[in-house]
C-alpha atoms as a PDB file:
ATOM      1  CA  UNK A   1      74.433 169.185  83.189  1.00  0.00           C
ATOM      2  CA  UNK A   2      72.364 165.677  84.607  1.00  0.00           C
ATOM      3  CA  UNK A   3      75.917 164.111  83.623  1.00  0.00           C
ATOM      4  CA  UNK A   4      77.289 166.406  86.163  1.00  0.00           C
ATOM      5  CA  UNK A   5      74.610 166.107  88.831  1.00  0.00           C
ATOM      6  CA  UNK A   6      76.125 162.389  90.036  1.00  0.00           C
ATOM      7  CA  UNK A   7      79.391 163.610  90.532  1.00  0.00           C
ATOM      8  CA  UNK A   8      77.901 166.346  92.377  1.00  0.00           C
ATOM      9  CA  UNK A   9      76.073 165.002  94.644  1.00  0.00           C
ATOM     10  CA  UNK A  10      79.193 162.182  95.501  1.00  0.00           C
ATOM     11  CA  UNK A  11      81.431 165.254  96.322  1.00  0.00           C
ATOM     12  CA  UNK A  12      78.947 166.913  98.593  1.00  0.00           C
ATOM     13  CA  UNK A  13      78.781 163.803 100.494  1.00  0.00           C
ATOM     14  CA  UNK A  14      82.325 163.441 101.046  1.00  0.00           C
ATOM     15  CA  UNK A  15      82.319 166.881 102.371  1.00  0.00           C
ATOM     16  CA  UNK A  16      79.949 166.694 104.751  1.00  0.00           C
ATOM     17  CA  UNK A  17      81.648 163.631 105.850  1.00  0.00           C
ATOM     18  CA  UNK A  18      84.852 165.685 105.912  1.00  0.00           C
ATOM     19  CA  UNK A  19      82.797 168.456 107.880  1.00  0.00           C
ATOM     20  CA  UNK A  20      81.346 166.319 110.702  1.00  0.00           C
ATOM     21  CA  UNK A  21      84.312 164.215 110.889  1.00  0.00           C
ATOM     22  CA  UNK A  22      86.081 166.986 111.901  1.00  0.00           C
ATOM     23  CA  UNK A  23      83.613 168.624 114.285  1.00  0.00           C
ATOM     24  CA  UNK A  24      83.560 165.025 116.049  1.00  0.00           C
ATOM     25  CA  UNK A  25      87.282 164.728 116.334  1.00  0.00           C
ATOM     26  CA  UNK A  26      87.373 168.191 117.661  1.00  0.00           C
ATOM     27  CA  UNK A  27      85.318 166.987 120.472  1.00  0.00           C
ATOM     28  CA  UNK A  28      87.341 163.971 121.824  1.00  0.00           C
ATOM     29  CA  UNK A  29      90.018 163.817 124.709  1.00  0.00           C
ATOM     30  CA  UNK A  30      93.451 164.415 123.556  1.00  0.00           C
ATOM     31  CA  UNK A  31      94.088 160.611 124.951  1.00  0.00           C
ATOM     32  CA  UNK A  32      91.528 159.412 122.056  1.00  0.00           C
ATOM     33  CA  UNK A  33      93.102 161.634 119.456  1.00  0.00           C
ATOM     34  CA  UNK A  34      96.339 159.779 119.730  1.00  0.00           C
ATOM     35  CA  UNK A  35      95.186 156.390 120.076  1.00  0.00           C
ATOM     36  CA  UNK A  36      93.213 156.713 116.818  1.00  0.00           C
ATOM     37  CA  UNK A  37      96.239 158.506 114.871  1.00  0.00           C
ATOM     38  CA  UNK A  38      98.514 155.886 116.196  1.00  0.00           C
ATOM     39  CA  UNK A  39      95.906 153.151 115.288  1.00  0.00           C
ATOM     40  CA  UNK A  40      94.993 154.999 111.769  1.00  0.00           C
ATOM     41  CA  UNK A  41      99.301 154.659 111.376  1.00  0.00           C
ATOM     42  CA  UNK A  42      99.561 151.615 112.157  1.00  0.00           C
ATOM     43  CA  UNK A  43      97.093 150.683 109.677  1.00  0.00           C
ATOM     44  CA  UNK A  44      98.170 152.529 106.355  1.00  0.00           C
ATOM     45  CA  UNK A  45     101.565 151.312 107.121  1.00  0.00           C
ATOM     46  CA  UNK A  46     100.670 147.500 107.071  1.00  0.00           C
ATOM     47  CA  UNK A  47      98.640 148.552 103.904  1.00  0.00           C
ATOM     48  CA  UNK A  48     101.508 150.354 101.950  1.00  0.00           C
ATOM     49  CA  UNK A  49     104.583 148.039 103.030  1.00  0.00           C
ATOM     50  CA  UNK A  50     103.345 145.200 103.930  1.00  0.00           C
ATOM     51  CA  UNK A  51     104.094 142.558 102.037  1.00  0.00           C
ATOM     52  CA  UNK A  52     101.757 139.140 101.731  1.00  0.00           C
ATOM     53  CA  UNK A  53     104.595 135.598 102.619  1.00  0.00           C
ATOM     54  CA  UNK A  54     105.715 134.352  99.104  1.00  0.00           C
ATOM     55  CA  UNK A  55     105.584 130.177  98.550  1.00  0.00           C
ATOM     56  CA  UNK A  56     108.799 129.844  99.491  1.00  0.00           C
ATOM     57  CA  UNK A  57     108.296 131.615 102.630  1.00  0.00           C
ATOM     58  CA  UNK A  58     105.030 129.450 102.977  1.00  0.00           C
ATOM     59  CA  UNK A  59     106.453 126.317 102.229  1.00  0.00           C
ATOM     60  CA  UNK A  60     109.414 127.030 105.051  1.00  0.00           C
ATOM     61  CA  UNK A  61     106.721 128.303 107.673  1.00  0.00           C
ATOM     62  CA  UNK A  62     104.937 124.805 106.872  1.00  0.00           C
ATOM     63  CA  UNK A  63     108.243 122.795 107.972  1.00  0.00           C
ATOM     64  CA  UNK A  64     107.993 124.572 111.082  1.00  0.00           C
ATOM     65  CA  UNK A  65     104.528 124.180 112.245  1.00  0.00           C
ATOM     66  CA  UNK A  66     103.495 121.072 110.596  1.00  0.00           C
ATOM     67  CA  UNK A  67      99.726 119.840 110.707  1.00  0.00           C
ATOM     68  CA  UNK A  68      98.880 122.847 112.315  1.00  0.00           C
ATOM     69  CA  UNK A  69     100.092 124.638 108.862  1.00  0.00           C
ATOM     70  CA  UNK A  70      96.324 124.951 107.692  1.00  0.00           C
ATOM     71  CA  UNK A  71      95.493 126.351 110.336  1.00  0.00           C
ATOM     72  CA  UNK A  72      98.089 128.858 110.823  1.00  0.00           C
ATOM     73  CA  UNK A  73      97.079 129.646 107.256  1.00  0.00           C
ATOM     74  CA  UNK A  74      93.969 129.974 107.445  1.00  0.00           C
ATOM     75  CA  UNK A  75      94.297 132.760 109.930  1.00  0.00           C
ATOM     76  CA  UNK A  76      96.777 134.446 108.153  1.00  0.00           C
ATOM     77  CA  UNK A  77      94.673 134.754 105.149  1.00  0.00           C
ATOM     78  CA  UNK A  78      91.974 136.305 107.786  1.00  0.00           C
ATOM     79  CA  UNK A  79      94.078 138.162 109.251  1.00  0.00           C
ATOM     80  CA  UNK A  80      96.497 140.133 106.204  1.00  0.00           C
ATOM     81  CA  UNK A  81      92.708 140.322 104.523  1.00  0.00           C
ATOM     82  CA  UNK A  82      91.772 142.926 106.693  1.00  0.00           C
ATOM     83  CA  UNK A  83      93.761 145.186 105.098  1.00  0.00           C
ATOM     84  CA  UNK A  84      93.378 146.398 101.496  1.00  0.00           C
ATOM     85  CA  UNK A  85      95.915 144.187 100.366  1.00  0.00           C
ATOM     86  CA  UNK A  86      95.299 142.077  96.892  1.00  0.00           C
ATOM     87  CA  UNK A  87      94.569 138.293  98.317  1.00  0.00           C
ATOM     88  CA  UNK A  88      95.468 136.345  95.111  1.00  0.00           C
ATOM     89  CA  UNK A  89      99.235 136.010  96.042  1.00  0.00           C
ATOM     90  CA  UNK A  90      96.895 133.965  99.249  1.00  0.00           C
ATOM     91  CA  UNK A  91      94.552 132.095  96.944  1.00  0.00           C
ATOM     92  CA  UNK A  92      96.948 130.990  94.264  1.00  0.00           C
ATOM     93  CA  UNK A  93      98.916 129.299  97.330  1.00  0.00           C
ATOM     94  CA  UNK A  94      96.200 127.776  98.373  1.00  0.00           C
ATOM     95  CA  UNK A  95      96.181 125.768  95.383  1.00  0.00           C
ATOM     96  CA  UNK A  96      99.921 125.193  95.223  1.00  0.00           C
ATOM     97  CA  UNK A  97     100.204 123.831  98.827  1.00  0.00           C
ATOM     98  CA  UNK A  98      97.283 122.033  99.912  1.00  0.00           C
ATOM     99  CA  UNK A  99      95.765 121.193  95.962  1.00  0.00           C
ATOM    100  CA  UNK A 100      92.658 121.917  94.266  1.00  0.00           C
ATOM    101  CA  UNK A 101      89.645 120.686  97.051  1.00  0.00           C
ATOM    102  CA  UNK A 102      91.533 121.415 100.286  1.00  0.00           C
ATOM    103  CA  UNK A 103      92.636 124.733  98.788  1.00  0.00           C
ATOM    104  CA  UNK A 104      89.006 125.645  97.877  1.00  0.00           C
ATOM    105  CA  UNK A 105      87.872 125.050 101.165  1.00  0.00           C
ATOM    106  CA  UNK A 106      90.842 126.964 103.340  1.00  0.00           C
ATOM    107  CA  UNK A 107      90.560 129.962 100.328  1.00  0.00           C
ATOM    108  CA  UNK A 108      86.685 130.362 100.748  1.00  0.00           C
ATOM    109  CA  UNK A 109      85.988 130.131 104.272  1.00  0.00           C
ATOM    110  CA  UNK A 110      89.060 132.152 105.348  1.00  0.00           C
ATOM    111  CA  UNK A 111      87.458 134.513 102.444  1.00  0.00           C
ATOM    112  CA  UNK A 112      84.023 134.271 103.976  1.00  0.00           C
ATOM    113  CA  UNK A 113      85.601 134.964 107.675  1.00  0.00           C
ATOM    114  CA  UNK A 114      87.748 137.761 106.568  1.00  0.00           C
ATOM    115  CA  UNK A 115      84.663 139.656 105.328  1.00  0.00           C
ATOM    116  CA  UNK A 116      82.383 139.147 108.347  1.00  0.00           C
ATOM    117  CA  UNK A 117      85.319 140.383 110.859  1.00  0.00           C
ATOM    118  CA  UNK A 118      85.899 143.469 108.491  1.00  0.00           C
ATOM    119  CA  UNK A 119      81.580 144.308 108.455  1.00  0.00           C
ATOM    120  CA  UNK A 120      81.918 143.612 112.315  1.00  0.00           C
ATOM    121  CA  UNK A 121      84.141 145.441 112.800  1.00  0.00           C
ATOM    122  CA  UNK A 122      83.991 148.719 110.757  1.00  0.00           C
ATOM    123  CA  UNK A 123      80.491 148.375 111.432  1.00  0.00           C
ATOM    124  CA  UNK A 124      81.201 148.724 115.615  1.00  0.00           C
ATOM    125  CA  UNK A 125      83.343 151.149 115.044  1.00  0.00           C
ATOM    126  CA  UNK A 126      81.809 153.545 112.840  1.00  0.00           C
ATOM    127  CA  UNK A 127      78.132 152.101 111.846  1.00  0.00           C
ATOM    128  CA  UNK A 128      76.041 154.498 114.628  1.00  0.00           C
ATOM    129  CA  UNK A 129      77.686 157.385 113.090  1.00  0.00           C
ATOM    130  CA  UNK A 130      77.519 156.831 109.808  1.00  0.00           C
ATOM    131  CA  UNK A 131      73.836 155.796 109.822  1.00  0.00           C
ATOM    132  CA  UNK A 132      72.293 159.045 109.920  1.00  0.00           C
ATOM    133  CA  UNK A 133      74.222 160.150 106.845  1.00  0.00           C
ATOM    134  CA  UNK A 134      73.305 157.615 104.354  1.00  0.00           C
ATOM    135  CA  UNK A 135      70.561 159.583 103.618  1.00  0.00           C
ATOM    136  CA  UNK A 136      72.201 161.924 101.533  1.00  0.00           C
ATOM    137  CA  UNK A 137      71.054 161.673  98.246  1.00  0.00           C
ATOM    138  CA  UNK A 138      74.748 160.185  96.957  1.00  0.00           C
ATOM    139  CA  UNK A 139      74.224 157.476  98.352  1.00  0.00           C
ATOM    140  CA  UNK A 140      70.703 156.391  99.526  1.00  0.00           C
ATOM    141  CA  UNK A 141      69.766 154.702  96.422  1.00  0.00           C
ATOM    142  CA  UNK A 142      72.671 152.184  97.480  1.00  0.00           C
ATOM    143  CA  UNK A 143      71.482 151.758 100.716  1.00  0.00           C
ATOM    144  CA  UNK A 144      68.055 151.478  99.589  1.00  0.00           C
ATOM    145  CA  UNK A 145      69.656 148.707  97.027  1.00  0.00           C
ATOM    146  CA  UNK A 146      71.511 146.913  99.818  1.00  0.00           C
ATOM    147  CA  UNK A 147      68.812 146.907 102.464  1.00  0.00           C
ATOM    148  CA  UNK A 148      65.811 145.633 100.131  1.00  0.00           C
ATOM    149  CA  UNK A 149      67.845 142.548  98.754  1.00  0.00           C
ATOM    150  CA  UNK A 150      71.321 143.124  99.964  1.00  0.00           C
ATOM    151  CA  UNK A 151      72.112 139.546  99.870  1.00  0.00           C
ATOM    152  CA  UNK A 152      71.632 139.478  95.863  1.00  0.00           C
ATOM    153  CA  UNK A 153      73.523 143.095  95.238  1.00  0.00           C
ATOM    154  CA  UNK A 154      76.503 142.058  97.451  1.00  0.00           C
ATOM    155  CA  UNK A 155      76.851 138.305  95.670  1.00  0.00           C
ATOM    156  CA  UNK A 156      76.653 140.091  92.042  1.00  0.00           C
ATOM    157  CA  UNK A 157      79.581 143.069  93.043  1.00  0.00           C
ATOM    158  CA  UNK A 158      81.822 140.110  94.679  1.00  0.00           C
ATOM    159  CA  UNK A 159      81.596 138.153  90.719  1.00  0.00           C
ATOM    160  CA  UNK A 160      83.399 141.723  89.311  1.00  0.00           C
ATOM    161  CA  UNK A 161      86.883 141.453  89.441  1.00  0.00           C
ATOM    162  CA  UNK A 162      87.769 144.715  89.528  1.00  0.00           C
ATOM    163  CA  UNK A 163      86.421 146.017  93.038  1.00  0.00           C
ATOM    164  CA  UNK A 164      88.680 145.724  95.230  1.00  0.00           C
ATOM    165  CA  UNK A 165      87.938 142.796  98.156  1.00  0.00           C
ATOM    166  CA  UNK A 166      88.223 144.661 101.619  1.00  0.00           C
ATOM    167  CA  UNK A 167      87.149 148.008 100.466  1.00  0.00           C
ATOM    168  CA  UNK A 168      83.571 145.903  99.251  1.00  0.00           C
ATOM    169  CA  UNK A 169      83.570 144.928 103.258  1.00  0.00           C
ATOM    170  CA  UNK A 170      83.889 148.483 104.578  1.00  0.00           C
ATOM    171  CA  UNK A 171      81.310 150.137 102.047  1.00  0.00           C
ATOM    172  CA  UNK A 172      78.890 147.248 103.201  1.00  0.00           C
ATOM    173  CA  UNK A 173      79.458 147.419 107.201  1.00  0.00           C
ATOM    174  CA  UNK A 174      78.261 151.567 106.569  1.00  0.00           C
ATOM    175  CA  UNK A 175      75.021 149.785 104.654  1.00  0.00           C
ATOM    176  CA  UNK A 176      72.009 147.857 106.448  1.00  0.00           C
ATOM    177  CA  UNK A 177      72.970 144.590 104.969  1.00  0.00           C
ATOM    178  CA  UNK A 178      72.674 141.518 107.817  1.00  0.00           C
ATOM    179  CA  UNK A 179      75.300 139.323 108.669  1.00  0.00           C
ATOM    180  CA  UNK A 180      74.306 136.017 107.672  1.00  0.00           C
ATOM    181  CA  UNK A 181      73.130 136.952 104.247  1.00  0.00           C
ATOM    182  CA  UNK A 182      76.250 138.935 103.517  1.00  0.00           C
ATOM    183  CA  UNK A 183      78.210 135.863 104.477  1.00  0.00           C
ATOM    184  CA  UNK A 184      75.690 133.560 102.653  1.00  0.00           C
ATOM    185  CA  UNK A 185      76.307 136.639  99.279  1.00  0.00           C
ATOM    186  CA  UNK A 186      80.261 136.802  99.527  1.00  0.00           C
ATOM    187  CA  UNK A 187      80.725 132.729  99.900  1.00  0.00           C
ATOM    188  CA  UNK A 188      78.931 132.812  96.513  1.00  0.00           C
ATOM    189  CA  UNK A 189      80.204 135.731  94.972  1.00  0.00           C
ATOM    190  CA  UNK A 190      83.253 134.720  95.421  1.00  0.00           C
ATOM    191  CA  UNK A 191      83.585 131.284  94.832  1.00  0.00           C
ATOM    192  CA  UNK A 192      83.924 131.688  90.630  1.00  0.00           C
ATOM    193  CA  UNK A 193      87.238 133.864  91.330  1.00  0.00           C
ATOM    194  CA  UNK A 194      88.220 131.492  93.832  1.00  0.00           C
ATOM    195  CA  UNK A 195      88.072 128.313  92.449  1.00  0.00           C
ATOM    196  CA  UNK A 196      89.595 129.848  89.242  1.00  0.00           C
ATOM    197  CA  UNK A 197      93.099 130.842  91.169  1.00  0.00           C
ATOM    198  CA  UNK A 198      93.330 127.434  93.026  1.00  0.00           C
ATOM    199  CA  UNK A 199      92.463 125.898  90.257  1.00  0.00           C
ATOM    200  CA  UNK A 200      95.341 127.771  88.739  1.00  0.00           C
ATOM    201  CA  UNK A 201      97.623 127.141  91.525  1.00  0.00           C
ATOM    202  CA  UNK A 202      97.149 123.090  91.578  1.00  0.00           C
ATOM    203  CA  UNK A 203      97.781 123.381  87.838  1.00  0.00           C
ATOM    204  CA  UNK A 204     101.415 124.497  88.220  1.00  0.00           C
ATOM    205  CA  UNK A 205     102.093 121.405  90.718  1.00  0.00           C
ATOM    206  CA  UNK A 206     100.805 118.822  87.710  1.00  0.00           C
ATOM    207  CA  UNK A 207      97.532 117.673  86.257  1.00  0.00           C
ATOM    208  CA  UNK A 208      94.974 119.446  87.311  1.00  0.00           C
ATOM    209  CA  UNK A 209      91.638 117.707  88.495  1.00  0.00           C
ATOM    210  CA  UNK A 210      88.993 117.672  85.817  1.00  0.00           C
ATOM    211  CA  UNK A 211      86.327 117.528  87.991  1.00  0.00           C
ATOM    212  CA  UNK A 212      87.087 121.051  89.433  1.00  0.00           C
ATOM    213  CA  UNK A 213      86.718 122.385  86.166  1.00  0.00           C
ATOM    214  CA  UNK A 214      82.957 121.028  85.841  1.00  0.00           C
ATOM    215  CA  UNK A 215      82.262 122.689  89.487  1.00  0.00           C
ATOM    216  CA  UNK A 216      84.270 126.471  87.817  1.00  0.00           C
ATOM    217  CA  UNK A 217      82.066 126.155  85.254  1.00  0.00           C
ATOM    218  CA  UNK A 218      78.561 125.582  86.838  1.00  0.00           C
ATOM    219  CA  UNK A 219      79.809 128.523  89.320  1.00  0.00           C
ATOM    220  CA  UNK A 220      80.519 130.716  86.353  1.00  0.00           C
ATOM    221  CA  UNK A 221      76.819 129.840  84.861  1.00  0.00           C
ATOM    222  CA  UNK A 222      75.418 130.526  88.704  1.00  0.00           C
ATOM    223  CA  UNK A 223      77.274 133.669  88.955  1.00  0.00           C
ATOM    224  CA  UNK A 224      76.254 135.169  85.325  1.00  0.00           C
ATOM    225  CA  UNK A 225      72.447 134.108  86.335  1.00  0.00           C
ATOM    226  CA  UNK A 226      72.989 136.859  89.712  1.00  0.00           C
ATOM    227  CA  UNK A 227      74.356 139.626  87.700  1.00  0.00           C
ATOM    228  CA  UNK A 228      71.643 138.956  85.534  1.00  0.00           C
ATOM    229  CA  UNK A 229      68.949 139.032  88.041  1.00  0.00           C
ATOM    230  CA  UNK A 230      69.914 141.922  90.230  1.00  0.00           C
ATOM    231  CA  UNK A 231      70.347 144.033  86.617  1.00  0.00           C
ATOM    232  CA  UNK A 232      66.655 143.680  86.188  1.00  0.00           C
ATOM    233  CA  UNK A 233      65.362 143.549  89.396  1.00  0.00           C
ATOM    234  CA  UNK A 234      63.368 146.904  90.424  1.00  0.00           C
ATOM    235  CA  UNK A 235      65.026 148.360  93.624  1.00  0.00           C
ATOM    236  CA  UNK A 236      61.771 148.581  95.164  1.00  0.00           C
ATOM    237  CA  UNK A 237      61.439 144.455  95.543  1.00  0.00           C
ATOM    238  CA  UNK A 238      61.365 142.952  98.607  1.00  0.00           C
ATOM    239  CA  UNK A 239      63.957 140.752 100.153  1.00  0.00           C
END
């Protein structure tokens, strides 16, 4: 029975998401209605068919534009980001096409940007409303976990390879976690995976640079230290 109390509690929350969700569409202009379906469209069919620019593709769009390449890179790894699309295909080009340093930097800032435009704006859109509801029991010991040291909780879930980028950005734009820190937490977090698939991507050009693998590894050590840390912390400690 406690085994089933969790589970529970997760799918009373998503019903009285549901519930009021549907009591506050009810309520909008028929204009409103539209614009959101067409907008909600529009953005599950970039997700499903989309499809993230191969190398060759990348290489051909680099002929065309030049030095301003990195840049137009850079904002298309921001921008396709936004979506919960896989951004390794991104990363591992990063290495093939500008190398192991350059590729770093371009992977984790764009990485770093992506996230703070995705906790802006989910946040705008639908932080007032969901406020009041992360009290419900499913969930407020996450929020309490976020907003005591949200910085340290965000950092350790970006080091686990299996939760999913952009969906990470939307659950924290609905938590209490600031700006900076989350930046500050996701540059961090992330820069283990990172550096690993550049890393991989400048090794399929030649010899890869030695001296990256020193920085992986210290990363790696660095990353193992948070998960370790924000495993024993209490939840009651203060930022």
């Amino acid at each position: 029975m406690a085994a089933a109390e969790p589970a529970r509690r997760v799918r009373d929350f998503l019903t009285l998401l549901l519930r009021d969700a549907w009591r506050a569409v009810g309520g909008w202009s028929w204009g409103r209605r539209l614009w959101v379906a067409v907008a909600l469209a529009c953005f599950l069919a970039v997700t499903l068919w989309a499809e993230v620019p191969g190398l060759s593709t990348l290489r051909a769009w680099s002929e065309h534009t030049g030095a301003w390449f990195p840049v137009f890179f850079w904002f298309l790894y921001v921008a396709i980001t936004q979506f919960p699309i896989p951004r390794t295909v991104l990363t591992l080009a990063s290495g093939v096409l500008f190398g192991p340093w350059w590729g770093v930097t371009l992977a984790l800032s764009a990485t770093t940007a992506s996230a703070v435009v995705s906790l802006v704006l989910v946040r705008g859109l639908l932080g007032e409303w969901m406020r009041p509801r992360l009290r419900h029991p499913a969930v407020a010991g996450l929020v309490i976990r976020l907003e005591r040291r949200g910085w340290l909780a965000v950092g350790s879930l970006r080091m686990i390879a299996g939760i999913p980028f952009s969906l990470l950005n939307y659950a924290a734009a609905l938590s209490p976690v600031r700006v900076l820190p989350f930046a500050a937490a996701t540059a961090v977090g992330s820069a283990p995976g990172t550096l690993a698939v550049v890393f991989l991507g400048d090794s399929l050009t030649g010899t890869p640079d030695s001296s990256l693998i020193a920085v992986l590894a210290l990363l790696a050590v660095v990353g193992l230290a948070g998960l370790v840390v924000d495993r024993r912390l209490p939840v009651g400690t203060g930022r």
